[in-house]
C-alpha atoms as a PDB file:
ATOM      1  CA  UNK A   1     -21.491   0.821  -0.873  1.00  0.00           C
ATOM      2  CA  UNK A   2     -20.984  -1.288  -4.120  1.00  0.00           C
ATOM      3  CA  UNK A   3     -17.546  -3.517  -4.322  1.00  0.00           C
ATOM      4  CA  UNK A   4     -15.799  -2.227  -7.154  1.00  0.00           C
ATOM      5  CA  UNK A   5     -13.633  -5.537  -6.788  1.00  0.00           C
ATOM      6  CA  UNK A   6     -13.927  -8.524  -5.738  1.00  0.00           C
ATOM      7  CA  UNK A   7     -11.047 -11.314  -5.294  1.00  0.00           C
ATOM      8  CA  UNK A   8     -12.224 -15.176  -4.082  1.00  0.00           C
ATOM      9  CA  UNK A   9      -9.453 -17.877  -3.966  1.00  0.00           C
ATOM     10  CA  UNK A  10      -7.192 -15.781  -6.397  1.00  0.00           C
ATOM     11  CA  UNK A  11      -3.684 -17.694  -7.423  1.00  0.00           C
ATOM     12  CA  UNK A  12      -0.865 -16.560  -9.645  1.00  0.00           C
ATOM     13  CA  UNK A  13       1.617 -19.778 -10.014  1.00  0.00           C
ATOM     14  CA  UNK A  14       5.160 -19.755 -11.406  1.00  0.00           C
ATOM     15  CA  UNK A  15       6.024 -22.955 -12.392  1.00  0.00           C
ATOM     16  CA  UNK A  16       5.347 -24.945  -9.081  1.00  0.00           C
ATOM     17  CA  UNK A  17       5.128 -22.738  -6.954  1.00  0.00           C
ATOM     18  CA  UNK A  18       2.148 -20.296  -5.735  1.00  0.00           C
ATOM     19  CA  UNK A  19       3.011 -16.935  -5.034  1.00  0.00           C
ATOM     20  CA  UNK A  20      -0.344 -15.915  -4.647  1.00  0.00           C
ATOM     21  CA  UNK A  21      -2.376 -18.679  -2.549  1.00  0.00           C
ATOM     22  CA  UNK A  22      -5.751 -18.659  -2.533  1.00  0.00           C
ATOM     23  CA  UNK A  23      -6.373 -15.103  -1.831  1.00  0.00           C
ATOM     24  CA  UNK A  24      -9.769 -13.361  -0.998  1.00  0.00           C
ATOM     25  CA  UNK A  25     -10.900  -9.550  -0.350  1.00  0.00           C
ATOM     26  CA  UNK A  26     -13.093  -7.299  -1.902  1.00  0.00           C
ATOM     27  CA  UNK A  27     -13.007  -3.189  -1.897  1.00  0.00           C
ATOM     28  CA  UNK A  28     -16.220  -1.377  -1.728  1.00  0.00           C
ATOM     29  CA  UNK A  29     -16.529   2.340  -4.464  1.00  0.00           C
ATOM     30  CA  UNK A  30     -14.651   5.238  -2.581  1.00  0.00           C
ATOM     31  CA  UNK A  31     -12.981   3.190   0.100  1.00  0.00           C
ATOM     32  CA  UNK A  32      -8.534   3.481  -0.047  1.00  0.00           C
ATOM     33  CA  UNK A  33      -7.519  -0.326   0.381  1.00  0.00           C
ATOM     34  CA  UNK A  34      -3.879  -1.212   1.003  1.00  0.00           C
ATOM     35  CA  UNK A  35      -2.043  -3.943   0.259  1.00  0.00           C
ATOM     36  CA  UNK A  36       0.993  -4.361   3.054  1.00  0.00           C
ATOM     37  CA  UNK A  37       3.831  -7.301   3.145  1.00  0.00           C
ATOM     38  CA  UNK A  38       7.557  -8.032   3.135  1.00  0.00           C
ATOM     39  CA  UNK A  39       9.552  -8.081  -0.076  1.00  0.00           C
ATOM     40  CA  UNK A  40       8.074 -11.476  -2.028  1.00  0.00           C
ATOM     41  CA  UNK A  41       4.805 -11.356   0.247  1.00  0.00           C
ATOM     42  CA  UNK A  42       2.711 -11.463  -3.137  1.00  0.00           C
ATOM     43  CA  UNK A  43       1.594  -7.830  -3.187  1.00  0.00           C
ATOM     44  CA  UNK A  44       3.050  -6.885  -6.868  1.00  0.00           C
ATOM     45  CA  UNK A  45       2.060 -10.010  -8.274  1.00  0.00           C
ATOM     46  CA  UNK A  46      -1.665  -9.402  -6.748  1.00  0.00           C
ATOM     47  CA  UNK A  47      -1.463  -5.740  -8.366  1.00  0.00           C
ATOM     48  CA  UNK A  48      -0.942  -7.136 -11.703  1.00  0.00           C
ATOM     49  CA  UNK A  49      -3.838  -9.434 -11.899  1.00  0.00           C
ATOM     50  CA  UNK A  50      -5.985  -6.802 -10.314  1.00  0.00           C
ATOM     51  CA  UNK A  51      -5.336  -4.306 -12.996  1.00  0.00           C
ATOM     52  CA  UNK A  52      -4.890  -7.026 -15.951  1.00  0.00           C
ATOM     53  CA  UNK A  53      -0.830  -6.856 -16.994  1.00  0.00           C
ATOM     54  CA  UNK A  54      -0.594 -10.758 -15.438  1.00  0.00           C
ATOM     55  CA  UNK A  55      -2.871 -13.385 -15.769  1.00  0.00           C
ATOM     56  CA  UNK A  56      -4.545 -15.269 -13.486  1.00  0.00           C
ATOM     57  CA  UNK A  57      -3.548 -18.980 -12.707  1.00  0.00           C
ATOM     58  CA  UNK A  58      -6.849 -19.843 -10.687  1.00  0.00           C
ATOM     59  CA  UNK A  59      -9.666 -18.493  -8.702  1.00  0.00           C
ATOM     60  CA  UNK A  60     -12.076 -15.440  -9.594  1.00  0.00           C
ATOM     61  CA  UNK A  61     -11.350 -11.714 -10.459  1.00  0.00           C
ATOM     62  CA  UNK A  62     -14.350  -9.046 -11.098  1.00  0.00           C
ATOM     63  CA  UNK A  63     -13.727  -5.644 -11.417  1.00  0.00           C
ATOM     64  CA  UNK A  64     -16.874  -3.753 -11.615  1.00  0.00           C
ATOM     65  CA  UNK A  65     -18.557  -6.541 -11.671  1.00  0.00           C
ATOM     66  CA  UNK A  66     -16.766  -7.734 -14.630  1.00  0.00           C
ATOM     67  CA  UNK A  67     -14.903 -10.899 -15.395  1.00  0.00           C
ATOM     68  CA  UNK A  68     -10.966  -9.820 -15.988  1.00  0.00           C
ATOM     69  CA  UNK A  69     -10.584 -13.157 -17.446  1.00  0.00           C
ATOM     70  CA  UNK A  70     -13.179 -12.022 -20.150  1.00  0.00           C
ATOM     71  CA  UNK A  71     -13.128  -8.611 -20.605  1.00  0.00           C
ATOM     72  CA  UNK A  72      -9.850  -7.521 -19.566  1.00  0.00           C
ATOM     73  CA  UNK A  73      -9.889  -4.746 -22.342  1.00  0.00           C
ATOM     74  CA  UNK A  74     -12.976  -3.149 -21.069  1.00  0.00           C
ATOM     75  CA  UNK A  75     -11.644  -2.938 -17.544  1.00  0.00           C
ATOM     76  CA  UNK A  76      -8.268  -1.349 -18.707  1.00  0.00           C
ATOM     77  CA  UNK A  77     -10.666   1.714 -19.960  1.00  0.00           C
ATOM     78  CA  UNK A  78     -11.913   2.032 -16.716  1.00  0.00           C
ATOM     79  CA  UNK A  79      -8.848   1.650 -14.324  1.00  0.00           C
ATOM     80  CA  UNK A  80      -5.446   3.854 -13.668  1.00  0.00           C
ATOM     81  CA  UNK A  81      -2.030   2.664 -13.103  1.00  0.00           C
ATOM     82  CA  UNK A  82       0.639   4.007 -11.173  1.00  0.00           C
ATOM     83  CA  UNK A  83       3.153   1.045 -11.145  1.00  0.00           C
ATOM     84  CA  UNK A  84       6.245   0.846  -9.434  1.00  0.00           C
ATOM     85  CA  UNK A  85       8.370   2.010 -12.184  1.00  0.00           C
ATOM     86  CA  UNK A  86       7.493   4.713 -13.754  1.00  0.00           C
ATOM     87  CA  UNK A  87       7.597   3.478 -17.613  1.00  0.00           C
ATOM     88  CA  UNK A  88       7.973   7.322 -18.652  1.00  0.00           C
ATOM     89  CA  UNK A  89       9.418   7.355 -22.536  1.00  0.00           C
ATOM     90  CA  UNK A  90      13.000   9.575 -22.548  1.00  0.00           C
ATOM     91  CA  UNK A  91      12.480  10.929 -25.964  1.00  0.00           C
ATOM     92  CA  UNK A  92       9.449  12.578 -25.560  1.00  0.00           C
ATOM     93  CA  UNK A  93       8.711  16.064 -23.131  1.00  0.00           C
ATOM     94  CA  UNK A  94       6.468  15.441 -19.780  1.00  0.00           C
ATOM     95  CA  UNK A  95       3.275  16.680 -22.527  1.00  0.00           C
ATOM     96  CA  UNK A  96       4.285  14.613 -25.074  1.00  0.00           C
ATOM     97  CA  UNK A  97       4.503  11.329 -22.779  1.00  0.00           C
ATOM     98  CA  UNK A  98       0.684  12.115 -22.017  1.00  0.00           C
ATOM     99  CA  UNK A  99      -0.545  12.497 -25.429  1.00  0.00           C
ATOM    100  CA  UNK A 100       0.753   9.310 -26.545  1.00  0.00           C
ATOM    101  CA  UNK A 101      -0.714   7.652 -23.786  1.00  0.00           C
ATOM    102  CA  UNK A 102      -3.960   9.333 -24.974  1.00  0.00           C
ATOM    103  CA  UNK A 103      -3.956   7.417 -27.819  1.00  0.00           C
ATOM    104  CA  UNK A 104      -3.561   3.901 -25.840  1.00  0.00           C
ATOM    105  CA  UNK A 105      -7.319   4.944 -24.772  1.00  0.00           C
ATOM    106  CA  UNK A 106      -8.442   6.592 -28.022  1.00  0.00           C
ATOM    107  CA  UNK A 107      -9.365   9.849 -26.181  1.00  0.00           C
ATOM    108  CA  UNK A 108     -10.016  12.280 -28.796  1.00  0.00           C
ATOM    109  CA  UNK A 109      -6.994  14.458 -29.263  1.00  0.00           C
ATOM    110  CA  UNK A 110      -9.413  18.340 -28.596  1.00  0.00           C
ATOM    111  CA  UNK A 111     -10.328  16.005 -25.481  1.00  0.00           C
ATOM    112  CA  UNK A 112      -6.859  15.056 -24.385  1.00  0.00           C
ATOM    113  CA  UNK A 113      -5.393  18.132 -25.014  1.00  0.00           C
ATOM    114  CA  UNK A 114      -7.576  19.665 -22.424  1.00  0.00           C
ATOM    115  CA  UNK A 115      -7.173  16.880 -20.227  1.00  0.00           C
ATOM    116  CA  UNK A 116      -3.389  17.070 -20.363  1.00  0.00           C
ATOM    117  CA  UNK A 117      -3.312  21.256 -19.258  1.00  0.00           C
ATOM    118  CA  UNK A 118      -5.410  20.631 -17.058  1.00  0.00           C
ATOM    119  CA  UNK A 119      -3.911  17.716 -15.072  1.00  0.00           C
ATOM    120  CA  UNK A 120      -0.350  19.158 -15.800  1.00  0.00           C
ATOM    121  CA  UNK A 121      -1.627  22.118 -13.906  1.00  0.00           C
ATOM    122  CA  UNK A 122      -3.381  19.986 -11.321  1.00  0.00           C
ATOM    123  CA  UNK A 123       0.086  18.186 -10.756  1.00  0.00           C
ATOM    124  CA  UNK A 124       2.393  21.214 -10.899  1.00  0.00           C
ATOM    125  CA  UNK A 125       3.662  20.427 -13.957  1.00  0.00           C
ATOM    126  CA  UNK A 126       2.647  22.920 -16.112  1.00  0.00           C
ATOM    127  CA  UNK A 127       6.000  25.039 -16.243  1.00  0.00           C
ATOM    128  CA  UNK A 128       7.720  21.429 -17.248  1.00  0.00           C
ATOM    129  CA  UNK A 129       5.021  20.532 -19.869  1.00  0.00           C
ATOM    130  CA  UNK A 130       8.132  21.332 -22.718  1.00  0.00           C
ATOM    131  CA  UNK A 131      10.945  19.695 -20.538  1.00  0.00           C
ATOM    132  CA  UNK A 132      12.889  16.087 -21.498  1.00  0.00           C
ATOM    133  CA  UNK A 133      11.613  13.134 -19.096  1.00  0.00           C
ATOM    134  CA  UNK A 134      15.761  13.278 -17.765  1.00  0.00           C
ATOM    135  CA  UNK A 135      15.425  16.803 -16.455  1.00  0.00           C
ATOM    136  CA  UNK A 136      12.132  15.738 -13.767  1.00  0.00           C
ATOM    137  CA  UNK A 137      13.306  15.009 -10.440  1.00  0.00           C
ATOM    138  CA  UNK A 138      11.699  11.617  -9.031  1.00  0.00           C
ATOM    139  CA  UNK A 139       8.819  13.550  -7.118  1.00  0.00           C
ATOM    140  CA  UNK A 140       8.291  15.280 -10.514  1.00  0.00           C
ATOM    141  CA  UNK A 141       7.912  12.133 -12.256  1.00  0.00           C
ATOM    142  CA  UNK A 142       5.495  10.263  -9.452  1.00  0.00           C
ATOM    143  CA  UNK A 143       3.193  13.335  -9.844  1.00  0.00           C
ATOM    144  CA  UNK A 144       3.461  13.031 -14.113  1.00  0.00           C
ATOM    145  CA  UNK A 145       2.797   9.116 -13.732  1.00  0.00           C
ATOM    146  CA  UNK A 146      -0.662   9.852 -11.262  1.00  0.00           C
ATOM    147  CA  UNK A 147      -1.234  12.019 -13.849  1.00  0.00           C
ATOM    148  CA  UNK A 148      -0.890   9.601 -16.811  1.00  0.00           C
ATOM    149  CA  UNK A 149      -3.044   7.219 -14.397  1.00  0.00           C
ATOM    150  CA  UNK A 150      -5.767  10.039 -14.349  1.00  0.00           C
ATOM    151  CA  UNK A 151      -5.923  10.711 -18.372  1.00  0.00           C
ATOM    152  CA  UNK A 152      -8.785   8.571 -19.018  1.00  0.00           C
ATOM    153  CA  UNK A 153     -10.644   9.185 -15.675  1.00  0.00           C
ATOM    154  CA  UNK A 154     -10.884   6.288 -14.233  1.00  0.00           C
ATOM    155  CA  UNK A 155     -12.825   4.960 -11.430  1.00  0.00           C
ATOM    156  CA  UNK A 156     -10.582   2.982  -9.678  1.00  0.00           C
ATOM    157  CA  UNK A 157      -7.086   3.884  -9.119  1.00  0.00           C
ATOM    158  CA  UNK A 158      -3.876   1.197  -8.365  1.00  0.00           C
ATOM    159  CA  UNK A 159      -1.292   2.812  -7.139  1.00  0.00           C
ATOM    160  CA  UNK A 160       2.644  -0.009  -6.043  1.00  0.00           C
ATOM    161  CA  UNK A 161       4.216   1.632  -3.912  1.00  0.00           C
ATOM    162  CA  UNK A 162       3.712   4.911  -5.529  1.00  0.00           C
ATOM    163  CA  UNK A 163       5.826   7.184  -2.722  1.00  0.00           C
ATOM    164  CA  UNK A 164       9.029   5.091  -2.611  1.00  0.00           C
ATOM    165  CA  UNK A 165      12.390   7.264  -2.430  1.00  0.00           C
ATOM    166  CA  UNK A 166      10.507  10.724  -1.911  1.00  0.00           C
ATOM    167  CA  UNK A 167      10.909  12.965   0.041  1.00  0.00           C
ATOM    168  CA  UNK A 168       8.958  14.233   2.597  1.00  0.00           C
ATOM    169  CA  UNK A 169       7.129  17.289   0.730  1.00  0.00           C
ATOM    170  CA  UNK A 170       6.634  15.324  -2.406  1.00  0.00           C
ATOM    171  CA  UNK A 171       4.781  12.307   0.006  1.00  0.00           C
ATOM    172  CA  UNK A 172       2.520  14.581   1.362  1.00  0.00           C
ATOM    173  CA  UNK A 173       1.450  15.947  -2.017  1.00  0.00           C
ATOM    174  CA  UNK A 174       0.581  12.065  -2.980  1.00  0.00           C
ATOM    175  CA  UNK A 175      -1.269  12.028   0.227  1.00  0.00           C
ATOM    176  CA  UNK A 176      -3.073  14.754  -0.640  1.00  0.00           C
ATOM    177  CA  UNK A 177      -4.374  13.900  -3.766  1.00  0.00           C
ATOM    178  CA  UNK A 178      -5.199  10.457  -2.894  1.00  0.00           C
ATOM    179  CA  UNK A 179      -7.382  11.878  -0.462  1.00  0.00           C
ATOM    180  CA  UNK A 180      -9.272  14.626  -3.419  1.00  0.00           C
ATOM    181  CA  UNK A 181      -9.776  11.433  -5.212  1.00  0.00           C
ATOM    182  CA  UNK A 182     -11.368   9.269  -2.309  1.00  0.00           C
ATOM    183  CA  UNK A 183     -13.814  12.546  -1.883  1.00  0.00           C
ATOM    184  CA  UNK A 184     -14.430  12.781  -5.536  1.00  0.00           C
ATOM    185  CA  UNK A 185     -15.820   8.929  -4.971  1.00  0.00           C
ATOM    186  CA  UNK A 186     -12.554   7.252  -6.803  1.00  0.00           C
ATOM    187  CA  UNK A 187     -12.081   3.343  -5.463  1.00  0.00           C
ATOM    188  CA  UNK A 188      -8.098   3.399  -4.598  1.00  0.00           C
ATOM    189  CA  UNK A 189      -5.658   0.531  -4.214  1.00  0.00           C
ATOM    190  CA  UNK A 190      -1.832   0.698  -3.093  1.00  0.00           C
ATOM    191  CA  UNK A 191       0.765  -0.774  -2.138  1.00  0.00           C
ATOM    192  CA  UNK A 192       3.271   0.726   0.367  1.00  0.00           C
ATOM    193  CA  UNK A 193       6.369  -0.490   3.027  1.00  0.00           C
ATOM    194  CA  UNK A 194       5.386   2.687   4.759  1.00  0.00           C
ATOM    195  CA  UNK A 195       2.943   1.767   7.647  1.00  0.00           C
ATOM    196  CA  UNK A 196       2.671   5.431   8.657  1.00  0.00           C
ATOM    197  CA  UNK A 197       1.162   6.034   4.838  1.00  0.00           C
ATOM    198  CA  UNK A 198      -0.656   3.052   5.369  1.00  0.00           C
ATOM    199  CA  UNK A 199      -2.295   4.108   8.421  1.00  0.00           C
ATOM    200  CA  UNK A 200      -2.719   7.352   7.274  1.00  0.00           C
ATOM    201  CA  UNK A 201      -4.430   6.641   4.022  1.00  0.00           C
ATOM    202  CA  UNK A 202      -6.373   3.024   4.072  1.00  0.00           C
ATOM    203  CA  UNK A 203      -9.871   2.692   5.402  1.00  0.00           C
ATOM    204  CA  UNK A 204      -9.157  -0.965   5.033  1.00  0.00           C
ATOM    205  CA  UNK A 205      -5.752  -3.292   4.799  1.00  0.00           C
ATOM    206  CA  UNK A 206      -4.633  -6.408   3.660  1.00  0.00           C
ATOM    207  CA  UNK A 207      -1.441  -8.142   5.241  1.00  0.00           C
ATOM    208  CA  UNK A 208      -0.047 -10.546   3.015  1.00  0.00           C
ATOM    209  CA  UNK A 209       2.982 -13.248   3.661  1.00  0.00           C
ATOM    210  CA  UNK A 210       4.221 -16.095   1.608  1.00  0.00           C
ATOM    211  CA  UNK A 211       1.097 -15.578  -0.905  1.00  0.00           C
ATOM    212  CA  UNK A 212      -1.788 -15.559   1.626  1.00  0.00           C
ATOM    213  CA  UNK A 213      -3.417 -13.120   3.476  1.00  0.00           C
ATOM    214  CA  UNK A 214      -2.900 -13.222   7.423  1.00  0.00           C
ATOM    215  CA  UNK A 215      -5.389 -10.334   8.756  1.00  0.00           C
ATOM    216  CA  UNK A 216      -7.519  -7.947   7.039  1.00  0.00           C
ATOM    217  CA  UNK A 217      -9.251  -4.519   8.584  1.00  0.00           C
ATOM    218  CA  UNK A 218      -9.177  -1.237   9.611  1.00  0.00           C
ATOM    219  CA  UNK A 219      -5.694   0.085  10.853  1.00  0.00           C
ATOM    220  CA  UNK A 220      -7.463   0.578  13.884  1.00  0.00           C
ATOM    221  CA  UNK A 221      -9.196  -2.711  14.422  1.00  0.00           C
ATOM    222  CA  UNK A 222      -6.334  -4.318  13.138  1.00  0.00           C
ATOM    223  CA  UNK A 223      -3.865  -2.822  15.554  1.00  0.00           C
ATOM    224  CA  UNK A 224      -6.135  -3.356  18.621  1.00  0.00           C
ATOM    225  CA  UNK A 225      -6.633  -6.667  17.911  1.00  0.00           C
ATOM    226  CA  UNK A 226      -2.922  -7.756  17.241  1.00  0.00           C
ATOM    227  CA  UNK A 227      -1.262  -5.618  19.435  1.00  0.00           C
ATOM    228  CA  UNK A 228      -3.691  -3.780  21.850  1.00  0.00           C
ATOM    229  CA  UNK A 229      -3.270   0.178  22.493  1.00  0.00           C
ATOM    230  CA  UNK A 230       0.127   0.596  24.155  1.00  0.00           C
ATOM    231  CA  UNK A 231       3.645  -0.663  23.404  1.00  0.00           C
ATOM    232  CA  UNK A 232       6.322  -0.588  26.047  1.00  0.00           C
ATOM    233  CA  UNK A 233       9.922  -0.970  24.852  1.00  0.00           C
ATOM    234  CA  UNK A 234      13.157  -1.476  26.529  1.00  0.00           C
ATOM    235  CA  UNK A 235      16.468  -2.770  25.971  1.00  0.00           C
ATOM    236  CA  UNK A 236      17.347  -6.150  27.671  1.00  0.00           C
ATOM    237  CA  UNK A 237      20.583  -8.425  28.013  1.00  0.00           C
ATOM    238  CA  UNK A 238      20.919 -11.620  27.188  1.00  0.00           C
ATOM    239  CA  UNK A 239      21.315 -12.990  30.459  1.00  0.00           C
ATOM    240  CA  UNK A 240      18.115 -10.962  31.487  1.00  0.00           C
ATOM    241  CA  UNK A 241      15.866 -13.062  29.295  1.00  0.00           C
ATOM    242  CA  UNK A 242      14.786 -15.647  31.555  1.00  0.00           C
ATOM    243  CA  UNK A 243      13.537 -13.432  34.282  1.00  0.00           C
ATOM    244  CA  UNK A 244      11.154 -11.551  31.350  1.00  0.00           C
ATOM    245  CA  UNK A 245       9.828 -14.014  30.080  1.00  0.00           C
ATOM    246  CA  UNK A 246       9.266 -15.368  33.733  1.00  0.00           C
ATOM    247  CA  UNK A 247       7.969 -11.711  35.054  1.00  0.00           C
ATOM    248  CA  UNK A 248       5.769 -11.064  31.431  1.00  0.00           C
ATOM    249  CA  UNK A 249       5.223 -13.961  29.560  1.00  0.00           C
ATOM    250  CA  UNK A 250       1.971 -15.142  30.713  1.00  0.00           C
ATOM    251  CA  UNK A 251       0.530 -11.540  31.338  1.00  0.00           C
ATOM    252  CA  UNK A 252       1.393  -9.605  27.991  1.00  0.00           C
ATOM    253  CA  UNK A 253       2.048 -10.391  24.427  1.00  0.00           C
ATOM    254  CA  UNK A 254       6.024 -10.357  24.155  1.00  0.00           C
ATOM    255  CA  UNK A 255       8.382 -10.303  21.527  1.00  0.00           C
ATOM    256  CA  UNK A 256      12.111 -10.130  20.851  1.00  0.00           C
ATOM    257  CA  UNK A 257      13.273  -7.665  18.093  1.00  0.00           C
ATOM    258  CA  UNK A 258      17.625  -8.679  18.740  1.00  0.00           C
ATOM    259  CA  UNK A 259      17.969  -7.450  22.472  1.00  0.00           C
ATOM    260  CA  UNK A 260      14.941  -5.323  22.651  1.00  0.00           C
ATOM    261  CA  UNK A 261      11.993  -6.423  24.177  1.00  0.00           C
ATOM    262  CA  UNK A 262       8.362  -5.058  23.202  1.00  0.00           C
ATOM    263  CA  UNK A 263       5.248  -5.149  25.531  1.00  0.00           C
ATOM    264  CA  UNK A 264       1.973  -5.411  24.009  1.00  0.00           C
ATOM    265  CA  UNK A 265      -0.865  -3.429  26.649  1.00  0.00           C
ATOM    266  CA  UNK A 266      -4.339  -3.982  25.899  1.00  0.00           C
ATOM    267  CA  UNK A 267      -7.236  -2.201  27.014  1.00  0.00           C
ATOM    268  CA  UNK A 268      -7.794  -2.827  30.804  1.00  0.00           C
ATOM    269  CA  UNK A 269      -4.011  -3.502  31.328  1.00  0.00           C
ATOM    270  CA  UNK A 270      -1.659  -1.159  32.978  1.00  0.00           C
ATOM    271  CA  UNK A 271       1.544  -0.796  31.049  1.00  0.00           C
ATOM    272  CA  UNK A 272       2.517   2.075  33.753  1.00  0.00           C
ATOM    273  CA  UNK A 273       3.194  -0.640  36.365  1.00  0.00           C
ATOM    274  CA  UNK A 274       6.043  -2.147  34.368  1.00  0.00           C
ATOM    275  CA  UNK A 275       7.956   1.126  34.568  1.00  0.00           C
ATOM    276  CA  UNK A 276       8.777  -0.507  38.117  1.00  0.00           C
ATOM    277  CA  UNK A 277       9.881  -3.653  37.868  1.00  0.00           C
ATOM    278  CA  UNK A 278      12.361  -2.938  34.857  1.00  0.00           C
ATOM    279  CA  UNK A 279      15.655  -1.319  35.458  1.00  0.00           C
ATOM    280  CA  UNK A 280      16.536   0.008  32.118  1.00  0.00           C
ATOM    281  CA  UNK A 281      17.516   3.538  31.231  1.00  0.00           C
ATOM    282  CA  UNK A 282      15.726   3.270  27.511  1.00  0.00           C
ATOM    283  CA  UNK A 283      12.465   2.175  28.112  1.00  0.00           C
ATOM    284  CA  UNK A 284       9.337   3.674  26.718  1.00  0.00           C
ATOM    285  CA  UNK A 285       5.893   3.933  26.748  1.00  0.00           C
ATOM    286  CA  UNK A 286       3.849   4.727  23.442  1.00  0.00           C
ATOM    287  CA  UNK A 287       0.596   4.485  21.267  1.00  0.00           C
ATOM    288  CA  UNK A 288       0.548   1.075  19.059  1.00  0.00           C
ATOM    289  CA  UNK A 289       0.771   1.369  15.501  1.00  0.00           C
ATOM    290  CA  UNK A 290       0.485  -0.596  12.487  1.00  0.00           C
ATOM    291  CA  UNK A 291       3.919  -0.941  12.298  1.00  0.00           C
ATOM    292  CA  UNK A 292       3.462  -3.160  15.192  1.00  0.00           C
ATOM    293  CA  UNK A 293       1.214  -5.394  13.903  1.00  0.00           C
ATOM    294  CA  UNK A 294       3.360  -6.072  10.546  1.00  0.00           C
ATOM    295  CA  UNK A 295       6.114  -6.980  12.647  1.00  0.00           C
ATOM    296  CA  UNK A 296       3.974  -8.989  15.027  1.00  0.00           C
ATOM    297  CA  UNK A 297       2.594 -11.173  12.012  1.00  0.00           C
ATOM    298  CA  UNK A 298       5.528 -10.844   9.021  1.00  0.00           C
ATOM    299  CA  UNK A 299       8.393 -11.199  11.332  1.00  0.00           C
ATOM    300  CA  UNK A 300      11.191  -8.477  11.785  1.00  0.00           C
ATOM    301  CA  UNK A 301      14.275 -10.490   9.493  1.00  0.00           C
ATOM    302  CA  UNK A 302      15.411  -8.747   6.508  1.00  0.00           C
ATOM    303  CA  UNK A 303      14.052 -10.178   2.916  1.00  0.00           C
ATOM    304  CA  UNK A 304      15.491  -9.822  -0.489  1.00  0.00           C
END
C-alpha cells in the first residue's frame, strides 16, 4: 500500500527545548495509526504539524507525497480534523456551523448543502440540524465535529483524542465509524489515553515519551514483544520484596506498580506454576494488553 505520510527526523522546538525529538514513522492509505503517550509525551504537538496548524522546527513532513512545508494549503483540502476541542461556533445551529465551514473549502453551496443532510443524517443529527451548539450533549458534538472533519471528503482523517469524556454508547459509535471509513479506504490517525480503543482500532501504534518515539507496531507484536502473553498480578508487602525479586527476578520481567507486583509470561513460560509459590489472596492470571506495555515503557507516575 502507498504511505499517505511520511515523518523522518521531525522536531517541533519551543524556545530551547524539543518537544518533538527527532521523530520518524510513516502510515500506509487505509491503515488506522495511533499515536499513544503520557500527558506532554509530544502527541498533540506531532498532530499539529501533521495536519499543518504548527509549524515545523526541523526534519521532513510529506503528506501525500507532498511537502507541508510547501504546500500546506493544498494538503488542508485534502485532510479532516477532529481536534481535541471541539472549536464549534455558539451562535450558529449544528447546520449552520457546517455551512460556514463549507466555505473555509469553497465547496459549492448546492454541493454542501447535500453534503451537510446527508452527513447530519449519517451522524444522527438530523433532528438537531435547527438546534443552538449549547443544547448538544458532548457525544452530540464529537459526532457534529467528525462530521465537520468529513465535509470536504478527505482522504486522511486526524482524529486527538476524539472519545475523551464519553460515554460508553457514544465511544462505540466513534468506533464504528472509524472502522466504515478504514473500509471505505480512508488513511486514519488518532490520538487516545484509552489503550482498549487503541487496541481495538490501530493496525499500527506509535509510543511516544519525552518527544521521541520508544516502540512502534502492531498492538499485537508490540505487546508480545514488551510484555509476552500473560500477566500475573498480586498484591505484595513491603517486607515481602526481597524474597520476589529473589524467587522472580531473573526468570520473568517484573515490575512494581506501589505494592503490587506484575509478572510478565512469555510464550514457553508457565505463569500457572507461580500460583504456588505465592501466598496471596488477590492474585491473578490474565491475557497481556497494551495497557501493559505503556506502563512497561512510559512509567505508571501521574503527569500534568
Amino acid at each position: 500500500m502507498a504511505e499517505t505520510i511520511q515523518v523522518s527526523s521531525l522536531i517541533k522546538r519551543y524556545g530551547q527545548k524539543n518537544v518533538v525529538d527527532g521523530i520518524q514513522f510513516s502510515v500506509k492509505a487505509g491503515e488506522c495509526f495511533g499515536l499513544l503517550g503520557p500527558n506532554g509525551a509530544g502527541k498533540t504537538s506531532t498532530m499539529r504539524m501533521l495536519y499543518g496548524s504548527s509549524k515545523i522546527s526541523a526534519g521532513e513532513l510529506l503528506i501525500l507525497d507532498r511537502d507541508i512545508r510547501k504546500e500546506a494549503k493544498w494538503i488542508k483540502s485534502k485532510i479532516g480534523v477532529v481536534p481535541q476541542e471541539d472549536g464549534l461556533d455558539p451562535d450558529f445551529t449544528t447546520r449552520e456551523n457546517l455551512m460556514v465551514y463549507s466555505r473555509y473549502h469553497k465547496i459549492p453551496t448546492a454541493v454542501a448543502k447535500q453534503r451537510i443532510e446527508e452527513l447530519l443524517s449519517t451522524v444522527g443529527l438530523l433532528e438537531k440540524a435547527n438546534a443552538g451548539i449549547e443544547t448538544l450533549s458532548g457525544g452530540m458534538k464529537r459526532r457534529l465535529c467528525i462530521a465537520r472533519a468529513l465535509l470536504n471528503q478527505p482522504e486522511i482523517l486526524f482524529l486527538d483524542e476524539p472519545t475523551t469524556g464519553l460515554d460508553p454508547q457514544a465511544r462505540q459509535w466513534i468506533w464504528t465509524k472509524i472502522r466504515e471509513l478504514q473500509k471505505a479506504g480512508k488513511t486514519v490517525v488518532l490520538t487516545t489515553h484509552y489503550m482498549d480503543e487503541a487496541e481495538q482500532l490501530c493496525d499500527r501504534l506509535a509510543i511516544m515519551q519525552e518527544g521521541r518515539i520508544f516502540a512502534t507496531g502492531t498492538p499485537r507484536e508490540l505487546i508480545e514483544k514488551h510484555v509476552g502473553h500473560e500477566v500475573v498480578e498480586f498484591d505484595f508487602k513491603k517486607e515481602e520484596l526481597a524474597y520476589l525479586q529473589e524467587k522472580f527476578q531473573e526468570k520473568y520481567q517484573m515490575q512494581i506498580l506501589g505494592e503490587r507486583v506484575r509478572l510478565f509470561i512469555r510464550k514457553g513460560q508457565d505463569g500457572k506454576s507461580i500460583l504456588n509459590l505465592i501466598a496471596s489472596d488477590s492474585m491473578t492470571v490474565r491475557r497481556a494488553t497494551l495497557e501493559d506495555v505503556f506502563l512497561k515503557i512510559t512509567g505508571h507516575q501521574l503527569r500534568d
